[in-house]
PDB file of N, CA and C in Angstrom:
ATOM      1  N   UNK A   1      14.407  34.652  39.539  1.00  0.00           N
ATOM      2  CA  UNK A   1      14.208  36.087  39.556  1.00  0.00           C
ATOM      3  C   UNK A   1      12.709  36.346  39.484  1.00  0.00           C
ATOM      4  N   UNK A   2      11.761  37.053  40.711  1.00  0.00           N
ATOM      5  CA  UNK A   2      10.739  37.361  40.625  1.00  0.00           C
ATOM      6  C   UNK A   2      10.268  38.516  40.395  1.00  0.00           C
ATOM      7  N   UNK A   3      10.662  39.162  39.215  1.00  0.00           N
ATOM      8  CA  UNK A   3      10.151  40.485  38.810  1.00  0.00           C
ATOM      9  C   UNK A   3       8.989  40.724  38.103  1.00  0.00           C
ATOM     10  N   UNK A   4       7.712  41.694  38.232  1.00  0.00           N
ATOM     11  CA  UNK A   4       6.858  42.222  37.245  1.00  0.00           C
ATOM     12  C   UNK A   4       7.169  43.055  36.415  1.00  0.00           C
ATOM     13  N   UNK A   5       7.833  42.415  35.398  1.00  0.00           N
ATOM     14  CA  UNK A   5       8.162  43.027  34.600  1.00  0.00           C
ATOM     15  C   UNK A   5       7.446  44.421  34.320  1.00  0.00           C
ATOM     16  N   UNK A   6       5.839  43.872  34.280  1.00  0.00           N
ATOM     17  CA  UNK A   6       4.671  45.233  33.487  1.00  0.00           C
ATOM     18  C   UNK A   6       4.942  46.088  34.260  1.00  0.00           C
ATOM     19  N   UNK A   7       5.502  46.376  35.541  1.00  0.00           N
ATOM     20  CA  UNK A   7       5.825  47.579  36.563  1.00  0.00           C
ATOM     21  C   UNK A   7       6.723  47.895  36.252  1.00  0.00           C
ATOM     22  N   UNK A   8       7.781  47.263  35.803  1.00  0.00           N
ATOM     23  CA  UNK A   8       9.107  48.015  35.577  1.00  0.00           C
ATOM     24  C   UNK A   8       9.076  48.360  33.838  1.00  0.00           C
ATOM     25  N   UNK A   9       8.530  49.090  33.698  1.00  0.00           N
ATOM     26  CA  UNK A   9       9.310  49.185  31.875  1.00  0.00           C
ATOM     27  C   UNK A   9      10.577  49.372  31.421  1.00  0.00           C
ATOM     28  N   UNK A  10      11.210  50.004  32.733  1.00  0.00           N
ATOM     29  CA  UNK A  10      12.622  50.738  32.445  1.00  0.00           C
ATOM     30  C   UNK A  10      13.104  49.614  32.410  1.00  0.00           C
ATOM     31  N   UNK A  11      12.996  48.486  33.061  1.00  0.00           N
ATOM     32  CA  UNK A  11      13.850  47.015  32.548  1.00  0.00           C
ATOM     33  C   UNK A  11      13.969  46.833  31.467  1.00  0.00           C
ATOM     34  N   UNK A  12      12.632  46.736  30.240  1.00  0.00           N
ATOM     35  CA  UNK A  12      12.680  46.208  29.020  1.00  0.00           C
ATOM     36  C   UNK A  12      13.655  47.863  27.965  1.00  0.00           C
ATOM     37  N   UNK A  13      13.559  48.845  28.367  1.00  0.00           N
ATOM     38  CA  UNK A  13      13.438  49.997  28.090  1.00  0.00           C
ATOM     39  C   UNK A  13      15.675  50.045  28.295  1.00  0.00           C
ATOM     40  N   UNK A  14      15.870  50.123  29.445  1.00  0.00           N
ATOM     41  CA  UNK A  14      17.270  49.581  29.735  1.00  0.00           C
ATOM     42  C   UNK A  14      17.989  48.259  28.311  1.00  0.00           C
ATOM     43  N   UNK A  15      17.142  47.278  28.918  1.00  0.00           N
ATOM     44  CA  UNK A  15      17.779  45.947  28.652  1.00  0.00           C
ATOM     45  C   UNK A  15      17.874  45.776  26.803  1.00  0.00           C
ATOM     46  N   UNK A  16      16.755  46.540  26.259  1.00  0.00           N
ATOM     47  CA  UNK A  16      16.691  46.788  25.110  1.00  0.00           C
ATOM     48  C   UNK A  16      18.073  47.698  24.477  1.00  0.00           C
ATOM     49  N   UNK A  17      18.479  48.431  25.108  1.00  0.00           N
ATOM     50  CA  UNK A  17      19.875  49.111  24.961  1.00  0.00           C
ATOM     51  C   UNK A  17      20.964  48.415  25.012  1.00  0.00           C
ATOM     52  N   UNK A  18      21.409  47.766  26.011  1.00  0.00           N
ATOM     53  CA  UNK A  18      22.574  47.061  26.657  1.00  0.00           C
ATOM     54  C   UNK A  18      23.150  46.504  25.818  1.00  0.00           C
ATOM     55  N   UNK A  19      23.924  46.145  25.054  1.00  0.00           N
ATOM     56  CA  UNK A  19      24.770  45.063  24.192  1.00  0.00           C
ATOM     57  C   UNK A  19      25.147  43.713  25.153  1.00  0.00           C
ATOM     58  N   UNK A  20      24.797  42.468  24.794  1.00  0.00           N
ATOM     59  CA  UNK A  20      25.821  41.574  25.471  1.00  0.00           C
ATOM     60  C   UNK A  20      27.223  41.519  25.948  1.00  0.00           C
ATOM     61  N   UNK A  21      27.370  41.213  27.281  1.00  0.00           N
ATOM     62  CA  UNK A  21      29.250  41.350  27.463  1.00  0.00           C
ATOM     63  C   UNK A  21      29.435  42.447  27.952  1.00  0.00           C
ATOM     64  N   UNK A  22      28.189  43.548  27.727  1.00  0.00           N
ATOM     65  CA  UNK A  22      28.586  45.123  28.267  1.00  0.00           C
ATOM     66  C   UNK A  22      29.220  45.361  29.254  1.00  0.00           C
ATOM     67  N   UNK A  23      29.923  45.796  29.949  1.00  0.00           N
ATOM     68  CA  UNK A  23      30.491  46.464  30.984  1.00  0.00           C
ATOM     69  C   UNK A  23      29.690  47.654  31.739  1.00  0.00           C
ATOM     70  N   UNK A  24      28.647  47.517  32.879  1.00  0.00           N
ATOM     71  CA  UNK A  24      27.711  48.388  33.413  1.00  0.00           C
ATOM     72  C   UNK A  24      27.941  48.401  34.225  1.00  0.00           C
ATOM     73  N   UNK A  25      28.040  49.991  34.936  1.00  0.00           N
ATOM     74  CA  UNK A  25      27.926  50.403  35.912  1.00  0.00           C
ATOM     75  C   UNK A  25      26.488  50.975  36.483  1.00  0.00           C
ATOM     76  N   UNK A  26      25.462  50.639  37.725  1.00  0.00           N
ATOM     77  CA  UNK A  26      24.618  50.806  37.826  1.00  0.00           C
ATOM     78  C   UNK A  26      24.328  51.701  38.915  1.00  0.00           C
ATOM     79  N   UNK A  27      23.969  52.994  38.802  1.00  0.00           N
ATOM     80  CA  UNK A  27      24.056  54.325  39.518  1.00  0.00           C
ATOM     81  C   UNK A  27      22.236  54.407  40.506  1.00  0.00           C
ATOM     82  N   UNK A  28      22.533  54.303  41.940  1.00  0.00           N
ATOM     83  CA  UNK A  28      21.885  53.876  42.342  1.00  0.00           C
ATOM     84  C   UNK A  28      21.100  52.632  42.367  1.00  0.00           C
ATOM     85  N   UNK A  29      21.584  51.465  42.712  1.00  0.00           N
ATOM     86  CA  UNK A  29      20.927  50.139  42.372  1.00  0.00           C
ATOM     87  C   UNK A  29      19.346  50.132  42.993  1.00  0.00           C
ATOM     88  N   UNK A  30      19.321  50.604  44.232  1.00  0.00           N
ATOM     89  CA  UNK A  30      18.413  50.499  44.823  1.00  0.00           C
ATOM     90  C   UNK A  30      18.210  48.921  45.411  1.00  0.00           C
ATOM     91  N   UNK A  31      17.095  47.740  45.291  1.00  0.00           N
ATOM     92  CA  UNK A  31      17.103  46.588  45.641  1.00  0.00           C
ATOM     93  C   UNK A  31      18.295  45.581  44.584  1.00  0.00           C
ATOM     94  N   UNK A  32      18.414  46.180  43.108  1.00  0.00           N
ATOM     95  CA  UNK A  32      19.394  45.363  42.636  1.00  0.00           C
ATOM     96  C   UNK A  32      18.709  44.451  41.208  1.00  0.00           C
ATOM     97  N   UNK A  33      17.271  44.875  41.039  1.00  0.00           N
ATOM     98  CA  UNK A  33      16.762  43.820  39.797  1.00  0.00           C
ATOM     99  C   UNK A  33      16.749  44.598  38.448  1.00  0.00           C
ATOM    100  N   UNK A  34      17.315  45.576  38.009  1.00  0.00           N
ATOM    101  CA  UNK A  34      17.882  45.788  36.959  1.00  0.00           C
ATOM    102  C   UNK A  34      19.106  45.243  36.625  1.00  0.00           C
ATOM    103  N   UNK A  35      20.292  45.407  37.737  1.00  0.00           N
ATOM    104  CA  UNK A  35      21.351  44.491  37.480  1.00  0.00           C
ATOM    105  C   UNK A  35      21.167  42.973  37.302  1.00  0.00           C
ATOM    106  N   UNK A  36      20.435  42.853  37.649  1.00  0.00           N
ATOM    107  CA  UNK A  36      20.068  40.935  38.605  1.00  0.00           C
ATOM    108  C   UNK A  36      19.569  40.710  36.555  1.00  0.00           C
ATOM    109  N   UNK A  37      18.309  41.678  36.357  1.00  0.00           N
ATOM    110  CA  UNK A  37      18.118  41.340  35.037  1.00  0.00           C
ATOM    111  C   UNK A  37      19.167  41.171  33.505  1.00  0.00           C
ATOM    112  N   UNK A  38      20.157  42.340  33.708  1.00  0.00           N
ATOM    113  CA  UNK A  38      21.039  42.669  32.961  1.00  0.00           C
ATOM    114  C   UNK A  38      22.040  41.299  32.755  1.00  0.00           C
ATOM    115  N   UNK A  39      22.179  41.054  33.687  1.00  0.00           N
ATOM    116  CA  UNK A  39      23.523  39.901  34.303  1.00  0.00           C
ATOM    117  C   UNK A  39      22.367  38.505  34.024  1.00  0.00           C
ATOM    118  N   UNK A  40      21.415  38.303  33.583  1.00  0.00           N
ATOM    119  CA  UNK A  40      20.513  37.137  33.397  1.00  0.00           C
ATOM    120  C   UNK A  40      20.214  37.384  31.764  1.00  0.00           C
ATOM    121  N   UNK A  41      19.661  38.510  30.969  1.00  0.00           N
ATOM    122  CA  UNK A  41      19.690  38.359  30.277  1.00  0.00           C
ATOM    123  C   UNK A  41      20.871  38.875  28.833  1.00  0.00           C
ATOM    124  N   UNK A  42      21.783  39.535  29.183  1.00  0.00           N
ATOM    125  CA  UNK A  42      22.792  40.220  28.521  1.00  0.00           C
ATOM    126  C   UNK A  42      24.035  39.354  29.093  1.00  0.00           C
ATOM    127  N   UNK A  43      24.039  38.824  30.147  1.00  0.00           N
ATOM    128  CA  UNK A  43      25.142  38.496  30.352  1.00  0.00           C
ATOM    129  C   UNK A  43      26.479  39.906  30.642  1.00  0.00           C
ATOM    130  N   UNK A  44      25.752  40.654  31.263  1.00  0.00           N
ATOM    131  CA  UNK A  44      27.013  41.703  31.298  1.00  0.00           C
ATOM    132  C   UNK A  44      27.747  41.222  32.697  1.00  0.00           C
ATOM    133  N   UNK A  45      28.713  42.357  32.741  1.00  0.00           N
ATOM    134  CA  UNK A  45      29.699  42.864  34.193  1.00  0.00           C
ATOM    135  C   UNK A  45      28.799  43.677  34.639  1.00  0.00           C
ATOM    136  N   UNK A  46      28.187  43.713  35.602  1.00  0.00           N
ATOM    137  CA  UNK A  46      27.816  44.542  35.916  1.00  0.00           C
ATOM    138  C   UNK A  46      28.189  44.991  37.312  1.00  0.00           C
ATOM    139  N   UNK A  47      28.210  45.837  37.849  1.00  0.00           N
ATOM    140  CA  UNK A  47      28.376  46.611  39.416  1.00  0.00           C
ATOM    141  C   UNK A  47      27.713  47.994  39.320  1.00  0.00           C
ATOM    142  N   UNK A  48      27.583  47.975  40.907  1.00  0.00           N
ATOM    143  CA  UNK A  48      26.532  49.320  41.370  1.00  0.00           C
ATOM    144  C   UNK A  48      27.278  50.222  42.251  1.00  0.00           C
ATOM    145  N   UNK A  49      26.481  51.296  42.635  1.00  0.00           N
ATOM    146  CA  UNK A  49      26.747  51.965  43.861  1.00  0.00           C
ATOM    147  C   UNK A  49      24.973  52.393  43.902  1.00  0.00           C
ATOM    148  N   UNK A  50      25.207  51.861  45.339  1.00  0.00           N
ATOM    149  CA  UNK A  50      23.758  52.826  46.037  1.00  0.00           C
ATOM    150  C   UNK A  50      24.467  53.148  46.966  1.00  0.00           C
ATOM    151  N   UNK A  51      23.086  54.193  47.546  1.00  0.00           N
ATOM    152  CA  UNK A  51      23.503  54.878  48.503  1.00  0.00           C
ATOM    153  C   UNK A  51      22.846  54.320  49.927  1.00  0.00           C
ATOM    154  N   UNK A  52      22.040  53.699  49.953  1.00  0.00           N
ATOM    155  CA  UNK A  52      21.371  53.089  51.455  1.00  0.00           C
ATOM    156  C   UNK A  52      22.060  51.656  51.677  1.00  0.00           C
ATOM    157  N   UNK A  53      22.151  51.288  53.036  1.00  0.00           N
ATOM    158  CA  UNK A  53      22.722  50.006  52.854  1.00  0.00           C
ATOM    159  C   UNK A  53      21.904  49.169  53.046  1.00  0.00           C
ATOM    160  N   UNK A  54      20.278  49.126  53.192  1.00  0.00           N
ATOM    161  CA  UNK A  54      19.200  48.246  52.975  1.00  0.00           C
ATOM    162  C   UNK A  54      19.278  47.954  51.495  1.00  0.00           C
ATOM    163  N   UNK A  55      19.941  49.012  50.515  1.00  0.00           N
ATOM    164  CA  UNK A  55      19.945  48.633  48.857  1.00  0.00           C
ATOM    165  C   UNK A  55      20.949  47.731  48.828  1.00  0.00           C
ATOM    166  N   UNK A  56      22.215  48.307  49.630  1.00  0.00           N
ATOM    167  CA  UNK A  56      23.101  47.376  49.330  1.00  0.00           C
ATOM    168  C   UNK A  56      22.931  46.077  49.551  1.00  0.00           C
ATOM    169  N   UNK A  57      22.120  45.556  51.036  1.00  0.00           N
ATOM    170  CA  UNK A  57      21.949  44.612  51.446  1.00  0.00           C
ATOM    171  C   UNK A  57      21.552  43.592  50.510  1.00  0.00           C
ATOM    172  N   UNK A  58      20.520  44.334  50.157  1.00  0.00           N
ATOM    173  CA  UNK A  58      19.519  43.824  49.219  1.00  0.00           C
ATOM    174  C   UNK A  58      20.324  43.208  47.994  1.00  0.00           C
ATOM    175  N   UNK A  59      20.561  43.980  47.038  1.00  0.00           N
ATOM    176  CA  UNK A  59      21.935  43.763  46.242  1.00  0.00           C
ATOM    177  C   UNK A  59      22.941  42.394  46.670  1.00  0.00           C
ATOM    178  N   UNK A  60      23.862  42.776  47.542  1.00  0.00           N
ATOM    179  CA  UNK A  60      24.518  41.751  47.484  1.00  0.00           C
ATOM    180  C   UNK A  60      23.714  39.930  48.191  1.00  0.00           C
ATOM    181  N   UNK A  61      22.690  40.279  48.966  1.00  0.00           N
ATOM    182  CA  UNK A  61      22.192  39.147  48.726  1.00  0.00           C
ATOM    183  C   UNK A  61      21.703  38.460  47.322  1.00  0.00           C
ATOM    184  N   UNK A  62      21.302  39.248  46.420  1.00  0.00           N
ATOM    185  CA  UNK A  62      21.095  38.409  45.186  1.00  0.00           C
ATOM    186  C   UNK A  62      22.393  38.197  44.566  1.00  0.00           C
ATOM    187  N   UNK A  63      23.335  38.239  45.186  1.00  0.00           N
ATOM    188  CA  UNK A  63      24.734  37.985  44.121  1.00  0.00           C
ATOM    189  C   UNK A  63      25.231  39.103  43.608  1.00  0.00           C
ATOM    190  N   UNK A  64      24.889  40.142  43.586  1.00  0.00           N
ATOM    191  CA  UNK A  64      25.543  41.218  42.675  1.00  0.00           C
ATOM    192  C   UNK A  64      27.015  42.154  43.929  1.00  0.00           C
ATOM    193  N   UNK A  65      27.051  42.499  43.021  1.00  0.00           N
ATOM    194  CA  UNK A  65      28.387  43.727  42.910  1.00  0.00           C
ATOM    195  C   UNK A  65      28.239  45.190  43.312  1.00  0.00           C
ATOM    196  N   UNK A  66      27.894  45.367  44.306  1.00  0.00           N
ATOM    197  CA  UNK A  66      27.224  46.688  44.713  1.00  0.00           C
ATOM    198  C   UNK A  66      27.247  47.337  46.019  1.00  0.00           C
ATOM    199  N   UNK A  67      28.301  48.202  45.616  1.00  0.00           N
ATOM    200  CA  UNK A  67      29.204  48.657  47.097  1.00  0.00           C
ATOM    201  C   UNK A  67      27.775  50.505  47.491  1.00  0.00           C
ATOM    202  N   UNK A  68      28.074  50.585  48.710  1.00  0.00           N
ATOM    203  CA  UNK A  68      27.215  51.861  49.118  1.00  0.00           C
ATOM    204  C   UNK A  68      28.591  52.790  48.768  1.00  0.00           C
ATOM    205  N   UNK A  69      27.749  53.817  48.911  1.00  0.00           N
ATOM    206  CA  UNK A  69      28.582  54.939  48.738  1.00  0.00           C
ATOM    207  C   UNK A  69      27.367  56.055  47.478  1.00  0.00           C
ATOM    208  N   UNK A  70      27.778  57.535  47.390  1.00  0.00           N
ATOM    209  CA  UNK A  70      27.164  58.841  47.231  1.00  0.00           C
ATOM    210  C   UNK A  70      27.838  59.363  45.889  1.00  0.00           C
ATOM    211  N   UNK A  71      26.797  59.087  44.698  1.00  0.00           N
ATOM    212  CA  UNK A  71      27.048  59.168  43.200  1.00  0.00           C
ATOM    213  C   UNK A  71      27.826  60.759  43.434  1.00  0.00           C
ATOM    214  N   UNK A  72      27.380  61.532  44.142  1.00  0.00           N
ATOM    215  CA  UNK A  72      27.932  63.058  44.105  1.00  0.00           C
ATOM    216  C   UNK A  72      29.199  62.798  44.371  1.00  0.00           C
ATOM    217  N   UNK A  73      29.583  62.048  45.348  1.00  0.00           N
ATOM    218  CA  UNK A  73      30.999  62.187  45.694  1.00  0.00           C
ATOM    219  C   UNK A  73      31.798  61.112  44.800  1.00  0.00           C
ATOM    220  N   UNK A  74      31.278  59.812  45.313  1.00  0.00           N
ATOM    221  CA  UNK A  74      31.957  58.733  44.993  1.00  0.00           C
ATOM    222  C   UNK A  74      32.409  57.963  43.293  1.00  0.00           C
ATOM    223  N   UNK A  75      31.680  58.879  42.277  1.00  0.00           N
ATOM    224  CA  UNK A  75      31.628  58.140  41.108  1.00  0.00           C
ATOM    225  C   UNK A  75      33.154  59.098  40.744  1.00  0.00           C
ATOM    226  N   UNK A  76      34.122  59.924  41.612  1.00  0.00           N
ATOM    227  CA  UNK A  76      35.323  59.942  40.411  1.00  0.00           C
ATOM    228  C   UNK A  76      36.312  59.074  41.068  1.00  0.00           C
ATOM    229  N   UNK A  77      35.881  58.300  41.933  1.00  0.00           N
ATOM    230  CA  UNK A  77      36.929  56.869  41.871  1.00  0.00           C
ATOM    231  C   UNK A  77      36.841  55.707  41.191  1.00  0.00           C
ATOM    232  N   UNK A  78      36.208  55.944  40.501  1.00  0.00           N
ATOM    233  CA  UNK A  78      35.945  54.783  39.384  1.00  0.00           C
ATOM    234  C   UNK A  78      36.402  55.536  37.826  1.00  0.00           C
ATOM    235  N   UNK A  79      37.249  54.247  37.616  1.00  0.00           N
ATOM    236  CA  UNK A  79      38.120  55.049  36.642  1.00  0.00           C
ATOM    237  C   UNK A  79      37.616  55.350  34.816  1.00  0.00           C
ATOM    238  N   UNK A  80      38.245  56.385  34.228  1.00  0.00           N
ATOM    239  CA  UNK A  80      37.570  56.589  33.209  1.00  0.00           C
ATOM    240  C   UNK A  80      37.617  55.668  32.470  1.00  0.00           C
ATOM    241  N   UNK A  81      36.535  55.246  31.117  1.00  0.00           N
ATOM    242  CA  UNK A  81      36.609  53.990  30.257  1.00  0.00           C
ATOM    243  C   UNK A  81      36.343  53.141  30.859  1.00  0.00           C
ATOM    244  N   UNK A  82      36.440  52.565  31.974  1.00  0.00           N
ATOM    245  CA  UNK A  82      36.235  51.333  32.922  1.00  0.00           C
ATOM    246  C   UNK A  82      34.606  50.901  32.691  1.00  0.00           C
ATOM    247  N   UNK A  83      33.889  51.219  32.309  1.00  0.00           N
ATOM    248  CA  UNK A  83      32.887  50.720  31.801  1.00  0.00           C
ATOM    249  C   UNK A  83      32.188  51.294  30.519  1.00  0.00           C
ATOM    250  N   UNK A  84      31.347  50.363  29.597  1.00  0.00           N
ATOM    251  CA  UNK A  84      30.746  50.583  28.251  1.00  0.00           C
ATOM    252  C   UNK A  84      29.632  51.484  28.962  1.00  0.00           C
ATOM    253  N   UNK A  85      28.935  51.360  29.879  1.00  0.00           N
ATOM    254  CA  UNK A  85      27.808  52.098  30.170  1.00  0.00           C
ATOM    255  C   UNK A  85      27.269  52.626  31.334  1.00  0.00           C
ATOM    256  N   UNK A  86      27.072  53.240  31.800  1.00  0.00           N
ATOM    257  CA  UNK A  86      26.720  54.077  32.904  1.00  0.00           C
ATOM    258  C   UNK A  86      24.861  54.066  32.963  1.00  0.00           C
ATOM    259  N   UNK A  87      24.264  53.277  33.958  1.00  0.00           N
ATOM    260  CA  UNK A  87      23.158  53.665  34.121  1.00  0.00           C
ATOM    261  C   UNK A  87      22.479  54.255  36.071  1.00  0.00           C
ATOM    262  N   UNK A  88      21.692  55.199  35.095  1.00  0.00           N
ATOM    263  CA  UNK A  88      20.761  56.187  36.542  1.00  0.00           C
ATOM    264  C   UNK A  88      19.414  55.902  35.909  1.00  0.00           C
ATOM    265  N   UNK A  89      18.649  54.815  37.012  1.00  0.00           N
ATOM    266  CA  UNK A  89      17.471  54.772  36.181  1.00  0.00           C
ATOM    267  C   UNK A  89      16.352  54.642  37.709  1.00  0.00           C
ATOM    268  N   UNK A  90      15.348  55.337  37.584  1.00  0.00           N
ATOM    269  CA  UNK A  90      14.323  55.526  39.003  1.00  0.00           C
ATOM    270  C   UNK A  90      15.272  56.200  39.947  1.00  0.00           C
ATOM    271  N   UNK A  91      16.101  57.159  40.002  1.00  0.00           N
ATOM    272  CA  UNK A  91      16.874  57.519  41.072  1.00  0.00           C
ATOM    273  C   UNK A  91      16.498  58.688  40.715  1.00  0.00           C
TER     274      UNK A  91
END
């Protein structure tokens, strides 16, 4: 994982929250290295929705879980409780 961290604070800022094992849903992934981080250092579930499919691309080439689709429309098919945490972070 090649991230600068010092650019992203919201990583340490996020990841500092998260409980291990968490169950995250990640609202707008964008390229995917908040999840990529989460799932490396928390060990969560994690999955996304973005909305471009260069994010998605991006995303599922590093391994993750991250279908396209439009937080306005698409987040009431995902069912209630189904995850510990909900994150919107740089979106």
């Amino acid at each position: 994982m090649s991230v600068n961290r010092a650019q992203r604070v919201d990583l340490e800022v996020v990841t500092d929250l998260i409980p291990p094992h968490s169950r995250v849903l990640d609202v707008g992934s964008g390229d995917g290295v908040l999840l990529e981080v989460l799932q490396a250092t928390k060990r969560v579930d994690g999955r996304g929705l973005e909305l471009s499919q260069r994010g998605v691309n991006e995303c599922v080439a590093r391994g993750l879980s991250v279908v396209q689709g439009d937080a306005d429309k698409d987040l009431e098919f995902y069912p209630d409780k189904g995850f510990d945490f909900v994150v919107l972070s740089q979106t």
